[in-house]
Protein backbone atom coordinates (compact mmCIF):
# COMPACT_ATOMS: atom_id res chain seq x y z
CA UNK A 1 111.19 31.53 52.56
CA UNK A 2 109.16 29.63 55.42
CA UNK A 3 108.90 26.42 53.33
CA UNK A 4 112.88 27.05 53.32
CA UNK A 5 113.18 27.05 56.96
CA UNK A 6 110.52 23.86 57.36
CA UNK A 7 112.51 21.69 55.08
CA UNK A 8 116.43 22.07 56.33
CA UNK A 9 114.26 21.78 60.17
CA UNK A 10 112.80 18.53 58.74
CA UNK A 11 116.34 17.63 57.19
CA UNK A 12 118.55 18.52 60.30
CA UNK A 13 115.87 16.56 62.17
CA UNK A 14 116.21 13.28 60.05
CA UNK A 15 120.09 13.86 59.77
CA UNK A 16 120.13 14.18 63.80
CA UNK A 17 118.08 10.97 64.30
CA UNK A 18 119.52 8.50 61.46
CA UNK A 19 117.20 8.53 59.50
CA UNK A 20 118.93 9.90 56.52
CA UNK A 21 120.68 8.03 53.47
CA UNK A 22 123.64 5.73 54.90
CA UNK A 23 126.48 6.82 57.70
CA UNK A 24 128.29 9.97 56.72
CA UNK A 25 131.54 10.70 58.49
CA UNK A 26 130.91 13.18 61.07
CA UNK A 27 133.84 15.75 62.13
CA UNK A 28 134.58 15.59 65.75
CA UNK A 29 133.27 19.36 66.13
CA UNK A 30 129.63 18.29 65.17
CA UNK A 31 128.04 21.47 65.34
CA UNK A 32 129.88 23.33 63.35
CA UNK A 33 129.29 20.25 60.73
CA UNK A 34 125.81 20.67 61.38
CA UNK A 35 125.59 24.08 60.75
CA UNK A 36 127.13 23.77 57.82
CA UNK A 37 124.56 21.25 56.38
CA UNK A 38 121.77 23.58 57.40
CA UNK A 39 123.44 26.61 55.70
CA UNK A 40 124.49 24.53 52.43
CA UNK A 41 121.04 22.82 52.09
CA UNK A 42 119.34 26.15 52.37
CA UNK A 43 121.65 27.62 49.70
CA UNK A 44 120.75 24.87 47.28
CA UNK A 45 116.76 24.79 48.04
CA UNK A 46 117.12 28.94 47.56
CA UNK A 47 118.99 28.97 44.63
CA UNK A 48 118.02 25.80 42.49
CA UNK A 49 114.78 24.79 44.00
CA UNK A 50 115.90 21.47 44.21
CA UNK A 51 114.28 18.47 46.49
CA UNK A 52 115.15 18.48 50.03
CA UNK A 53 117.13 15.37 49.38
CA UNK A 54 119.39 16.57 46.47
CA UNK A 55 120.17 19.60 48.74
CA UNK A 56 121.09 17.55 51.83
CA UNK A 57 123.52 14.97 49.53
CA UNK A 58 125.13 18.47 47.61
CA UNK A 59 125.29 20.19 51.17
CA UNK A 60 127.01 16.82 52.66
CA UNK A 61 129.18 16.95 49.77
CA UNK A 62 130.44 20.25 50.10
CA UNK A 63 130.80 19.85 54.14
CA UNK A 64 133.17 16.88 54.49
């Protein structure tokens, strides 16, 4: 479960600078968006064991 918790940290912190993949369109209540990506991402790393990068482009997916 920690390496869970290191890897959204590590992808909130690259989505939160710009370092991620392209410009996503952001909703004006950001942390709620951001939230959302953290929660989503941790679903997918939990439940498929996916890379940290799949999770983050299925999590922005499902929060637009």
């Amino acid at each position: 479960m920690r390496s869970v918790s290191v890897a959204v940290s590590i992808l909130l912190a690259l989505s939160l600078t710009g370092c991620a993949e392209g410009r996503r369109e952001v909703p004006s209540n950001s942390d709620s968006h951001q939230k959302c990506l953290e929660v989503e991402a941790a679903k997918f790393l939990d439940e498929t064991g996916s890379n940290a990068d799949y999770a983050m482009e299925k999590a922005a997916e499902i929060c637009k």
